[in-house]
N, C-alpha and C. Protein backbone atom coordinates (compact mmCIF):
# COMPACT_ATOMS: atom_id res chain seq x y z
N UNK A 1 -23.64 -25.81 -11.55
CA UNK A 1 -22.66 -24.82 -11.95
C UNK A 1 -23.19 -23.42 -11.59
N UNK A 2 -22.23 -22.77 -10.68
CA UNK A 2 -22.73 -21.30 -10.51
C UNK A 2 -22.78 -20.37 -11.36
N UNK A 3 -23.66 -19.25 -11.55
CA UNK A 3 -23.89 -18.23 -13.18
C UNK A 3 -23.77 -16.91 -11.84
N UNK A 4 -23.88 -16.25 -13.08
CA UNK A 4 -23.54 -14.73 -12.73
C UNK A 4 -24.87 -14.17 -12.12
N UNK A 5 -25.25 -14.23 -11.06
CA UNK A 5 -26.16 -13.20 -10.40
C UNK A 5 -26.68 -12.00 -11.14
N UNK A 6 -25.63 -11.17 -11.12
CA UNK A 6 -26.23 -9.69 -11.60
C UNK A 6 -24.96 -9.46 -12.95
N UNK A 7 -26.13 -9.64 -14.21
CA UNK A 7 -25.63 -9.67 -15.54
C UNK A 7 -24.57 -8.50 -15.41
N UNK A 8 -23.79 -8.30 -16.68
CA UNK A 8 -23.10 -7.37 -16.67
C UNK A 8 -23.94 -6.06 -17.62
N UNK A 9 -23.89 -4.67 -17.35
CA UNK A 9 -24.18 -3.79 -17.36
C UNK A 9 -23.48 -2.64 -17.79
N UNK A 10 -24.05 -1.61 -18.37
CA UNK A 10 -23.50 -0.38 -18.35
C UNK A 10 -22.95 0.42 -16.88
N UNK A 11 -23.28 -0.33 -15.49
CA UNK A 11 -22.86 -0.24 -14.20
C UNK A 11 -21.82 -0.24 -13.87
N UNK A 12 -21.20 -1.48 -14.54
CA UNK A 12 -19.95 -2.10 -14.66
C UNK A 12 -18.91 -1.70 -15.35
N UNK A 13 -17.28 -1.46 -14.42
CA UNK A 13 -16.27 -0.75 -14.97
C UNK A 13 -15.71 -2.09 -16.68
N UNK A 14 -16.67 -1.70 -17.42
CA UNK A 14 -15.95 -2.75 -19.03
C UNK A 14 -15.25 -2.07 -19.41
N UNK A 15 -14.09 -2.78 -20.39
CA UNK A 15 -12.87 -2.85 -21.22
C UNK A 15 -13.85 -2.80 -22.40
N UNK A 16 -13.46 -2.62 -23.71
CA UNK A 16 -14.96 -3.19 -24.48
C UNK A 16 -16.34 -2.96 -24.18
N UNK A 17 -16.85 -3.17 -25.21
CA UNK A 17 -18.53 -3.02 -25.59
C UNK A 17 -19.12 -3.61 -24.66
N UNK A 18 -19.82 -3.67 -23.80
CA UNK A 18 -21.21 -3.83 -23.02
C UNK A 18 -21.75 -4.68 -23.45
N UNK A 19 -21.72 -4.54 -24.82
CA UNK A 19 -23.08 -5.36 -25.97
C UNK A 19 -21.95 -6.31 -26.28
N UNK A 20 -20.47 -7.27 -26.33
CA UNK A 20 -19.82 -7.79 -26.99
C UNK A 20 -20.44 -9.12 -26.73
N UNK A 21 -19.96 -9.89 -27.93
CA UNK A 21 -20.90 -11.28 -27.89
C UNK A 21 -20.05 -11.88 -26.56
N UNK A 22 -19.03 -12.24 -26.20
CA UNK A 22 -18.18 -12.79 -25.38
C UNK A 22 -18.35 -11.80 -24.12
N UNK A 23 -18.50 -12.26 -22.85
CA UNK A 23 -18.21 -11.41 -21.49
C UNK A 23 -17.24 -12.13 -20.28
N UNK A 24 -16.42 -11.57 -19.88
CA UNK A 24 -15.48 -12.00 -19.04
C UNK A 24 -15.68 -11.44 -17.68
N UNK A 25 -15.98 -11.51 -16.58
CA UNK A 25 -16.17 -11.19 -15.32
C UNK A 25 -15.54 -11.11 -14.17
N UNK A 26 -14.98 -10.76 -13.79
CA UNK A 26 -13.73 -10.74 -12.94
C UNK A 26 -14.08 -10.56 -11.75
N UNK A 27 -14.40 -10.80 -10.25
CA UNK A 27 -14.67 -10.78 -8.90
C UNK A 27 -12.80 -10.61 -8.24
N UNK A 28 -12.66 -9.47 -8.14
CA UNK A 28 -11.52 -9.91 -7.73
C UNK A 28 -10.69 -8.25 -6.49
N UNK A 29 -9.69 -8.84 -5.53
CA UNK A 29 -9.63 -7.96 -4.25
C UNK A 29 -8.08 -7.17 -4.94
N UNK A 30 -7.76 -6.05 -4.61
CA UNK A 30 -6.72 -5.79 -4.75
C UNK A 30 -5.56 -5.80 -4.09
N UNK A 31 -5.44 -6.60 -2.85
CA UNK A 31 -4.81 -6.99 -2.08
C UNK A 31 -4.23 -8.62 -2.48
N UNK A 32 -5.00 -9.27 -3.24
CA UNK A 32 -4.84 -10.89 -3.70
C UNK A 32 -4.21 -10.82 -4.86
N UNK A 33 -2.53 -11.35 -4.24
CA UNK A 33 -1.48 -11.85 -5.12
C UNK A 33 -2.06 -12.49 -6.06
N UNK A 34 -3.18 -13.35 -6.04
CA UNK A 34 -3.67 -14.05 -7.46
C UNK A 34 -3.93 -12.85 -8.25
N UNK A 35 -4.71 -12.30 -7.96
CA UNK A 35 -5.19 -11.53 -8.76
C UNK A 35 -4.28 -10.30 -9.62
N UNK A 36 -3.23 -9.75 -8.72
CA UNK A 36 -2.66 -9.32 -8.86
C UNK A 36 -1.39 -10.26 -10.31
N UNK A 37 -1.35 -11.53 -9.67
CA UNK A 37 -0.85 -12.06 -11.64
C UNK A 37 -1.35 -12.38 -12.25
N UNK A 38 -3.06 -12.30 -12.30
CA UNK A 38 -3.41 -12.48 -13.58
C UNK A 38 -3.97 -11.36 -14.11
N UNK A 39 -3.86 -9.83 -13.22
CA UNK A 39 -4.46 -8.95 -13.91
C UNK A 39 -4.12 -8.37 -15.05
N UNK A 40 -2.46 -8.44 -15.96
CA UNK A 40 -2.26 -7.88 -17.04
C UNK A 40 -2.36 -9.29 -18.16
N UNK A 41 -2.23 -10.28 -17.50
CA UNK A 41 -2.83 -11.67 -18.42
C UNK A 41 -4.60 -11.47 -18.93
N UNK A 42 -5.32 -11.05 -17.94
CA UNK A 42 -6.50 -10.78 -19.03
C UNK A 42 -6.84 -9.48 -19.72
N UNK A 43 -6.13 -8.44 -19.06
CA UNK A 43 -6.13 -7.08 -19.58
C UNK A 43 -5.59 -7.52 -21.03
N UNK A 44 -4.32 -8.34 -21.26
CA UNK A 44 -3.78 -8.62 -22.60
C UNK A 44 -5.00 -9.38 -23.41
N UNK A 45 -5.54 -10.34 -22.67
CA UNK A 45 -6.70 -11.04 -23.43
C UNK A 45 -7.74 -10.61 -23.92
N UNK A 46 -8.45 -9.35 -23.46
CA UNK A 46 -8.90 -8.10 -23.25
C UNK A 46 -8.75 -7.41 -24.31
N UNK A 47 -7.65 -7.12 -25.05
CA UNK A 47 -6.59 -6.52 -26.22
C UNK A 47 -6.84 -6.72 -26.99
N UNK A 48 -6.46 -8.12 -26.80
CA UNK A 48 -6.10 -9.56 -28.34
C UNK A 48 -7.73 -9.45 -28.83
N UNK A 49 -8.29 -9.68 -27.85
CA UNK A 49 -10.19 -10.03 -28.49
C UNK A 49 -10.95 -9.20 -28.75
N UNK A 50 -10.67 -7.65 -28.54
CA UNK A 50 -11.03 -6.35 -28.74
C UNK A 50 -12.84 -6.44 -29.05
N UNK A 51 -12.97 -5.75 -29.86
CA UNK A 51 -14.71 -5.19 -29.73
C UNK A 51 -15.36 -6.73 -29.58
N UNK A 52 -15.07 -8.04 -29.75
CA UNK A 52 -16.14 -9.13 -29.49
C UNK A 52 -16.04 -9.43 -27.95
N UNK A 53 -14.64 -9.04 -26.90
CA UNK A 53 -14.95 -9.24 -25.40
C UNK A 53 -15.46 -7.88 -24.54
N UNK A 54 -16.19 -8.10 -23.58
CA UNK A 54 -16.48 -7.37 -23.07
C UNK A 54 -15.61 -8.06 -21.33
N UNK A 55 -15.03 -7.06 -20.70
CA UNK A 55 -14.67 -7.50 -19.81
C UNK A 55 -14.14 -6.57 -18.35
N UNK A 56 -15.17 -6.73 -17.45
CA UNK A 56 -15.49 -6.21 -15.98
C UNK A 56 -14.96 -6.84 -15.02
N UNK A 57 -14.19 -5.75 -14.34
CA UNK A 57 -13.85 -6.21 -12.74
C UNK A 57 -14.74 -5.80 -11.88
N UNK A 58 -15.21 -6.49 -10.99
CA UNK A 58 -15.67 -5.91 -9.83
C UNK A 58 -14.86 -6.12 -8.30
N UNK A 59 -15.33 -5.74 -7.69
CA UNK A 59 -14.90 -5.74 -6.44
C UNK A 59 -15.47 -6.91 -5.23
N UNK A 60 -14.74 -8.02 -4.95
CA UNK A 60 -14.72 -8.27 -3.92
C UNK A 60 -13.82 -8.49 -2.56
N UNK A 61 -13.64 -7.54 -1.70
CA UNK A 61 -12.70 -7.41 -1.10
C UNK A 61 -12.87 -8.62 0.20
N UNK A 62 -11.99 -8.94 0.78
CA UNK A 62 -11.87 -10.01 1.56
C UNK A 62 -10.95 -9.58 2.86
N UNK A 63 -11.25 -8.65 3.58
CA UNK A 63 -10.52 -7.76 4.92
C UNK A 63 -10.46 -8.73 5.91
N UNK A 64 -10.67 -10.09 5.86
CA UNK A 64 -10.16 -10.72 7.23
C UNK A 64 -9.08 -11.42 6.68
N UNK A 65 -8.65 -11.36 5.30
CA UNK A 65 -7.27 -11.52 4.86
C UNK A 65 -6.24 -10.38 4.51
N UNK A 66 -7.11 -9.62 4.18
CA UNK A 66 -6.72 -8.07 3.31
C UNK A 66 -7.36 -7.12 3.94
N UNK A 67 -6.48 -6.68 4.99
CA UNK A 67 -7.20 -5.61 5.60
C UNK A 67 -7.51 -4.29 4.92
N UNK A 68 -6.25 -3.82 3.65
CA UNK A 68 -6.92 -2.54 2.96
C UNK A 68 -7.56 -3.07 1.79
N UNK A 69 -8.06 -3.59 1.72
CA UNK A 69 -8.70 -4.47 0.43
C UNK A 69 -9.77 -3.68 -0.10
N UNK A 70 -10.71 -3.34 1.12
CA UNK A 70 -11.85 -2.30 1.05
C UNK A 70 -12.01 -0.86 0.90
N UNK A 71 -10.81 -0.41 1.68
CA UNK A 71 -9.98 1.13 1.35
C UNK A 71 -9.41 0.95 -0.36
N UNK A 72 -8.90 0.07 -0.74
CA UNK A 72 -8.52 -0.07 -2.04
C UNK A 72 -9.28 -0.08 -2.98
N UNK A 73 -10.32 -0.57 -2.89
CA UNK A 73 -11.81 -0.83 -3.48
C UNK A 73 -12.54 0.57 -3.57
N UNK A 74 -12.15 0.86 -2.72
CA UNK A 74 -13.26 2.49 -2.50
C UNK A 74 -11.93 3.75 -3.57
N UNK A 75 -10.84 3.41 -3.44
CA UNK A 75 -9.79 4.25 -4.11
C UNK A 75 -10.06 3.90 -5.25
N UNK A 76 -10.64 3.03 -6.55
CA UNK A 76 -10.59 2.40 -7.17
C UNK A 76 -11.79 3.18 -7.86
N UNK A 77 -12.86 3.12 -6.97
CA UNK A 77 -14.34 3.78 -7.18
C UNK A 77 -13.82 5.12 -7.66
N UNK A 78 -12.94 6.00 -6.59
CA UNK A 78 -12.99 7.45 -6.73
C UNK A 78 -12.49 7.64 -7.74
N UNK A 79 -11.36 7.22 -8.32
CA UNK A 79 -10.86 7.19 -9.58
C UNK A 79 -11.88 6.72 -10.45
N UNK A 80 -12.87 5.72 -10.38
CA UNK A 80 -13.85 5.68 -11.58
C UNK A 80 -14.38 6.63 -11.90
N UNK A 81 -15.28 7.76 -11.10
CA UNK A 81 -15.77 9.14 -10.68
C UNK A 81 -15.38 10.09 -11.40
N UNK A 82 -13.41 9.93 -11.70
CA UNK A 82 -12.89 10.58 -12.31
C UNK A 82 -12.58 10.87 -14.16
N UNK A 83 -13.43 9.02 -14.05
CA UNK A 83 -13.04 8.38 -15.64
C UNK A 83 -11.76 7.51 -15.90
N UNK A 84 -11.28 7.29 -14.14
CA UNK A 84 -9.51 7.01 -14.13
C UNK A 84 -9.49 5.25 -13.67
N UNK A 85 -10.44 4.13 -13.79
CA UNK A 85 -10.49 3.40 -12.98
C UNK A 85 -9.73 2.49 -13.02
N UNK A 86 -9.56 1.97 -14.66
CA UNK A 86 -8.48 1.03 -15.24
C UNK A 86 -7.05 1.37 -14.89
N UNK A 87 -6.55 2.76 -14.94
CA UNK A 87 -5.07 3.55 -14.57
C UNK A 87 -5.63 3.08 -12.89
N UNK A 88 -6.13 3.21 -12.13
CA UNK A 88 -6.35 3.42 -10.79
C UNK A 88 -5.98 1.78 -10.18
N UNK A 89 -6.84 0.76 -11.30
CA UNK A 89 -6.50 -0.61 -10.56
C UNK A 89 -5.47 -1.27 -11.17
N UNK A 90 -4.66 -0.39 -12.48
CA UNK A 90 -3.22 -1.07 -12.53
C UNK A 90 -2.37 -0.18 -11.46
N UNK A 91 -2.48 0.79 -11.03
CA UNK A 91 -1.76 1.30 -9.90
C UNK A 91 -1.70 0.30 -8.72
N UNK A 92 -3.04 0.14 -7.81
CA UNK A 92 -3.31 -0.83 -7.17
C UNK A 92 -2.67 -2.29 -6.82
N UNK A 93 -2.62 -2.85 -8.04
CA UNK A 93 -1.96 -4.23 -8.59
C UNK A 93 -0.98 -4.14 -8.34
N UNK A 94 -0.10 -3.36 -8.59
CA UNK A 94 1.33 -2.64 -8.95
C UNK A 94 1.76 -2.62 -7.38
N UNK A 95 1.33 -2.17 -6.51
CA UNK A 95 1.45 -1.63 -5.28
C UNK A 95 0.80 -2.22 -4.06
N UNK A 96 0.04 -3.54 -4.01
CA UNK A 96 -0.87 -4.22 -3.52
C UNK A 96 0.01 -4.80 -1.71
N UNK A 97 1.50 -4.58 -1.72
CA UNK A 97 2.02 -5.07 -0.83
C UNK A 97 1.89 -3.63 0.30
N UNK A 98 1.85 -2.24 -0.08
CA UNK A 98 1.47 -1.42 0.79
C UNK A 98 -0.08 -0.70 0.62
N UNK A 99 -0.95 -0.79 1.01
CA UNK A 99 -2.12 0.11 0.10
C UNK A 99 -3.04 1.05 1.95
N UNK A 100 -1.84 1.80 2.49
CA UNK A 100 -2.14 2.67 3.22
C UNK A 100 -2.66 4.03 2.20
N UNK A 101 -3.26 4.97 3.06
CA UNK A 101 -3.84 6.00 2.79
C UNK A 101 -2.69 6.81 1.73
N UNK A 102 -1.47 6.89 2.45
CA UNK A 102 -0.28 7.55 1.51
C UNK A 102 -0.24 7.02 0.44
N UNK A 103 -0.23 5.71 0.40
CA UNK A 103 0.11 4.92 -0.82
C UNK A 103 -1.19 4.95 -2.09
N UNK A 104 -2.04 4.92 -1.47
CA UNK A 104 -3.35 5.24 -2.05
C UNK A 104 -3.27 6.40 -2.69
N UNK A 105 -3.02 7.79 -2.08
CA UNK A 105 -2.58 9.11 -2.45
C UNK A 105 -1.51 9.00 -3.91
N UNK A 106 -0.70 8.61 -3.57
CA UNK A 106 0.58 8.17 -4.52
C UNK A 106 0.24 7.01 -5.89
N UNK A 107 -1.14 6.48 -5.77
CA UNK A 107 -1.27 5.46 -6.73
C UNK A 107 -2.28 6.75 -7.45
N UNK A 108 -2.78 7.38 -6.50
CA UNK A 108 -4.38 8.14 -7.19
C UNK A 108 -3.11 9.14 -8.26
N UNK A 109 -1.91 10.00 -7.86
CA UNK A 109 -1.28 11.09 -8.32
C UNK A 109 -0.70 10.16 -9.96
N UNK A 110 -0.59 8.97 -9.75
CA UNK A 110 0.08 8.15 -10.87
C UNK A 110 -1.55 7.96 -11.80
N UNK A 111 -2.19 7.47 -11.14
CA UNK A 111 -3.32 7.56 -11.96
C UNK A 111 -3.77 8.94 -12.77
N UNK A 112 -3.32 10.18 -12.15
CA UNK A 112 -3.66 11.57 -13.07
C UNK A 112 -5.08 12.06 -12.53
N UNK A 113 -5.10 11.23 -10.94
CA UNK A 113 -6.44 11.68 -10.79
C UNK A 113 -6.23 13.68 -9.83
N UNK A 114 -7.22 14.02 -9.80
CA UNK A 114 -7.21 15.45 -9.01
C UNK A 114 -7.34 15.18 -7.62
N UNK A 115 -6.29 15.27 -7.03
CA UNK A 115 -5.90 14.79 -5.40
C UNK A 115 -7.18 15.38 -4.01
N UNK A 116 -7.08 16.57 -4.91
CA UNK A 116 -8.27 16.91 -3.34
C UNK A 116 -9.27 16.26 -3.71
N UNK A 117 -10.16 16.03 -5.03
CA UNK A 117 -11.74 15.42 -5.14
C UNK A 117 -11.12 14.21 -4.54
N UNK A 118 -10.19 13.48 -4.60
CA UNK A 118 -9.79 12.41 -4.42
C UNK A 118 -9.80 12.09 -2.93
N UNK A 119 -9.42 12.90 -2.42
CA UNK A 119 -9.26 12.75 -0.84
C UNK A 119 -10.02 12.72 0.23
N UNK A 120 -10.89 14.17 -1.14
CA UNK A 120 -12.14 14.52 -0.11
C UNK A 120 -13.60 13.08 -0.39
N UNK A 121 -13.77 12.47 -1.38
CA UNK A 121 -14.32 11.08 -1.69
C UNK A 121 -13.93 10.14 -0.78
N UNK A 122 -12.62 9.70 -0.37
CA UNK A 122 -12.39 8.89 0.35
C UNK A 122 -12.60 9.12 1.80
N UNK A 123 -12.20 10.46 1.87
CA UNK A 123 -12.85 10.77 3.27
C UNK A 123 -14.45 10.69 4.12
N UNK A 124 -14.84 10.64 2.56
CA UNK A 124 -16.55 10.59 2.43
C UNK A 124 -16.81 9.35 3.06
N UNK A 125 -16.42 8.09 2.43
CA UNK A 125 -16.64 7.10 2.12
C UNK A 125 -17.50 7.14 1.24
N UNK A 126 -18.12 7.95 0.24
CA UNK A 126 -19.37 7.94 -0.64
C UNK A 126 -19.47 6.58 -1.79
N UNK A 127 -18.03 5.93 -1.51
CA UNK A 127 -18.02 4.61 -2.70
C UNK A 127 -17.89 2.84 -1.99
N UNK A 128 -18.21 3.59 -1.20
CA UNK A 128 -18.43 2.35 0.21
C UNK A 128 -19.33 1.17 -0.48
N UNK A 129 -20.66 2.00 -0.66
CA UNK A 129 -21.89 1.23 -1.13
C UNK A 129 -22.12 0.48 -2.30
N UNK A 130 -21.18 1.40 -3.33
CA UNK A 130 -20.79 0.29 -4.51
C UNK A 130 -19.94 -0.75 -4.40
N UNK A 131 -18.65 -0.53 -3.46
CA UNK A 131 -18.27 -1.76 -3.38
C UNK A 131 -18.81 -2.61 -2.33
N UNK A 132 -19.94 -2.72 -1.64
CA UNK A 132 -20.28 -3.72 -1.06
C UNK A 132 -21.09 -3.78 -1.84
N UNK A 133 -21.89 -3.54 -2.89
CA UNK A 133 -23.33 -3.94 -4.05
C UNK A 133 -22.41 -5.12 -4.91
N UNK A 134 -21.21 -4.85 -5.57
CA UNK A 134 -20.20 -5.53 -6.23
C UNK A 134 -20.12 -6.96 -5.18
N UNK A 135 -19.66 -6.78 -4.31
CA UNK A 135 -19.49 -7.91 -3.00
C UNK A 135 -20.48 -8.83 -2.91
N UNK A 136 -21.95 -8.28 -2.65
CA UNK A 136 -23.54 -8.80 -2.27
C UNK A 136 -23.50 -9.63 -3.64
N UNK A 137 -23.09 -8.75 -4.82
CA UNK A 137 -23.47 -9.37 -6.12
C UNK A 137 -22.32 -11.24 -6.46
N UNK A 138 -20.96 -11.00 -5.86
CA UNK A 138 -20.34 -11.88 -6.23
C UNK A 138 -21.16 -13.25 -4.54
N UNK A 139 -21.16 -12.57 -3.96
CA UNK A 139 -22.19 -13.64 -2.73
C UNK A 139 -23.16 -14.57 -3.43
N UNK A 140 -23.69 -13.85 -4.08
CA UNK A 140 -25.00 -14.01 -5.00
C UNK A 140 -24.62 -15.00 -6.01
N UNK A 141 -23.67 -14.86 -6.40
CA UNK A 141 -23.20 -15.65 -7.78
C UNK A 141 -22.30 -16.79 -7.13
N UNK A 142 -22.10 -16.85 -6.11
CA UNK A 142 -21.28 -18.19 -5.43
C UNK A 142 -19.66 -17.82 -5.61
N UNK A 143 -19.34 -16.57 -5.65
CA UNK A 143 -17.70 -16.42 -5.24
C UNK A 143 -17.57 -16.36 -4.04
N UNK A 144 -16.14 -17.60 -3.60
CA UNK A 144 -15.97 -17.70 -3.14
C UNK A 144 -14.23 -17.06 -2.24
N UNK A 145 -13.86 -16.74 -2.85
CA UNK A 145 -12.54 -16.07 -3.23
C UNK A 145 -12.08 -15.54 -4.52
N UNK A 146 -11.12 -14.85 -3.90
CA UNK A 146 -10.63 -14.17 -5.39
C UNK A 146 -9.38 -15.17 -6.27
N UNK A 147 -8.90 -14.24 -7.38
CA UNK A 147 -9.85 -14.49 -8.28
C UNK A 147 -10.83 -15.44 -9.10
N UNK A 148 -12.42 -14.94 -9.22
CA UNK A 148 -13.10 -15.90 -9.89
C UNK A 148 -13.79 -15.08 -11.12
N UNK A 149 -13.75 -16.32 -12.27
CA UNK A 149 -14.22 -15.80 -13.03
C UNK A 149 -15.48 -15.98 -14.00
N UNK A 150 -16.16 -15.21 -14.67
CA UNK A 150 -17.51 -15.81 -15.37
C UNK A 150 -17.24 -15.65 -16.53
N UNK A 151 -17.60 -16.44 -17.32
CA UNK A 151 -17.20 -16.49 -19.08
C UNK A 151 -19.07 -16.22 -19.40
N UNK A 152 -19.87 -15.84 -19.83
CA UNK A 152 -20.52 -15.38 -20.83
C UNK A 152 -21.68 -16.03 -19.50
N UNK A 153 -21.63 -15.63 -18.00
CA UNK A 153 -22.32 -15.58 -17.13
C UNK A 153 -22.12 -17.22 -16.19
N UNK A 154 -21.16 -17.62 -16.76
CA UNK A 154 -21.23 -19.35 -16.41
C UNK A 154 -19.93 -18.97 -15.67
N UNK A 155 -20.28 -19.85 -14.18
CA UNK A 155 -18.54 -19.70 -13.68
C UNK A 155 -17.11 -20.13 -14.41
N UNK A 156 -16.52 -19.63 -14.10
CA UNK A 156 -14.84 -20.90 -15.30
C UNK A 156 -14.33 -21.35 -14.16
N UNK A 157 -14.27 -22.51 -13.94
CA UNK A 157 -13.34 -23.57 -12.63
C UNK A 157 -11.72 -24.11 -13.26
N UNK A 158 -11.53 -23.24 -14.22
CA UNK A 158 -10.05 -24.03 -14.87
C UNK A 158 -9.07 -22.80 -14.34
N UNK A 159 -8.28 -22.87 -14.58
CA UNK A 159 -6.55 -22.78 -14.42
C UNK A 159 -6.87 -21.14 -14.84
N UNK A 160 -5.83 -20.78 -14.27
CA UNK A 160 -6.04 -19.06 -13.86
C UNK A 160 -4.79 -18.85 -15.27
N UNK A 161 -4.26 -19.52 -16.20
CA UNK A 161 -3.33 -19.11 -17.42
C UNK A 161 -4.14 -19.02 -18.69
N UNK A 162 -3.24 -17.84 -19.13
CA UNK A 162 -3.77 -17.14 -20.78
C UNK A 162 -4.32 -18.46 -21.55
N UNK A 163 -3.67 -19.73 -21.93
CA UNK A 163 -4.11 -20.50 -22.46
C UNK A 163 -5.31 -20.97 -22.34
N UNK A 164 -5.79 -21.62 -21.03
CA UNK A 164 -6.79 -22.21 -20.66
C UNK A 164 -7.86 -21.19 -20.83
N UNK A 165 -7.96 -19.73 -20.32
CA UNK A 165 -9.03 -19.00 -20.45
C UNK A 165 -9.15 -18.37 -21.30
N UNK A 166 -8.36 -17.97 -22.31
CA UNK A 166 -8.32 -17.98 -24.13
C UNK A 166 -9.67 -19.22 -24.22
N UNK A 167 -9.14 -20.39 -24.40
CA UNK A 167 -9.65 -21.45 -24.49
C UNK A 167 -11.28 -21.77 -24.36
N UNK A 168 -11.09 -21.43 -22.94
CA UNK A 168 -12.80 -21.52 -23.10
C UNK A 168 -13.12 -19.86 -23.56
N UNK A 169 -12.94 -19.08 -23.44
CA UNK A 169 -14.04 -18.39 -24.22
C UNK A 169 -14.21 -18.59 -25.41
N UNK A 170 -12.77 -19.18 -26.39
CA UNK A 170 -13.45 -19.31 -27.41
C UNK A 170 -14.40 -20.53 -28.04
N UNK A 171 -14.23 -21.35 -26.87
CA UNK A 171 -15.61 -22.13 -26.72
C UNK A 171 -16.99 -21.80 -26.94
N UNK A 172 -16.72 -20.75 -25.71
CA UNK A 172 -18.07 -19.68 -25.28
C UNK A 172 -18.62 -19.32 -26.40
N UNK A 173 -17.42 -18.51 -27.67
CA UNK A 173 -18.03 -17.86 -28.39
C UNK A 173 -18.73 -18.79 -30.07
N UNK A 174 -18.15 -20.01 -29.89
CA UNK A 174 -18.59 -20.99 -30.43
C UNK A 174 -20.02 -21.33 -30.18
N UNK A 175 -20.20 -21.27 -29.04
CA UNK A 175 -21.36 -22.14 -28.31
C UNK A 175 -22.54 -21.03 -28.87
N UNK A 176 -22.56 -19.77 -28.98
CA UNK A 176 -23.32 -18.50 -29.42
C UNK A 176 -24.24 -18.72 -29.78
């Protein structure tokens, strides 16, 4: 069974406590329709389980399917920069069928982020390197596509619905 490479961290964009007994891990592209329906299914799960889940997306983008996957990833970053990352990757989600530079612009203005730091970051590429560290890290941990997920560092191989992954974590948090 594959485990989580690189634990989760104060590094890591979390919902929740850092320290929560339960951790949910998310490897996932913003271009991938999967991901894209289950992202307000665990954001809700996320909710429901409040200060005991802790729960991180990272980035693995997949550009020989998703060509802006990586531009999306890096838009995602700049908005973290800003404090905006969660508003930034429900924009993303939301919008995943166009994610050109305009559209990017137009998700960052919905996010409330400040357009020139915004522009001038992406122009940088200065968030390049985190999302390929995020990438190296899900390599590392045996993702293989998006979305995959880790329950309390252990991969989850079940069914991408609220039920089933309710389910095992509260296994997980049994198992403690």
């Amino acid at each position: 069974m594959a485990t989580l490479a690189i634990p989760l961290s104060v590094h890591d964009h979390v919902r929740g406590r850092v320290d929560a007994p339960l951790t949910l891990v998310q490897y996932g592209d913003f271009q991938c329709s999967h991901c894209a329906r289950v992202y307000p299914m665990v954001l809700e799960i996320a909710d429901d389980l409040g200060d005991s889940l802790a729960f991180a997306l990272r980035h693995f983008p997949v550009p020989q399917i998703h060509p802006m996957a990586q531009r999306a990833a890096e838009a995602a970053e700049a908005a973290a920069s800003q404090g905006r990352f969660w508003e930034m990757a429900t924009e993303l989600y939301e919008n995943q069928e166009e994610l050109d530079d305009d559209r990017l612009t137009r998700c960052a203005r919905k996010a409330d982020l400040d357009i020139k730091r915004f522009k001038k970051e992406m122009m940088s590429g200065i968030h390049a390197s985190r999302v390929r560290a995020d990438y190296l890290g899900g390599v590392r941990s045996a993702v293989k596509g998006t979305p995959t997920f880790f329950i309390n560092g252990q991969i989850y191989e079940g069914p991408h619905q609220s039920a089933a992954l309710v389910a095992e974590l509260l296994k997980a948090s049994r198992g403690r």
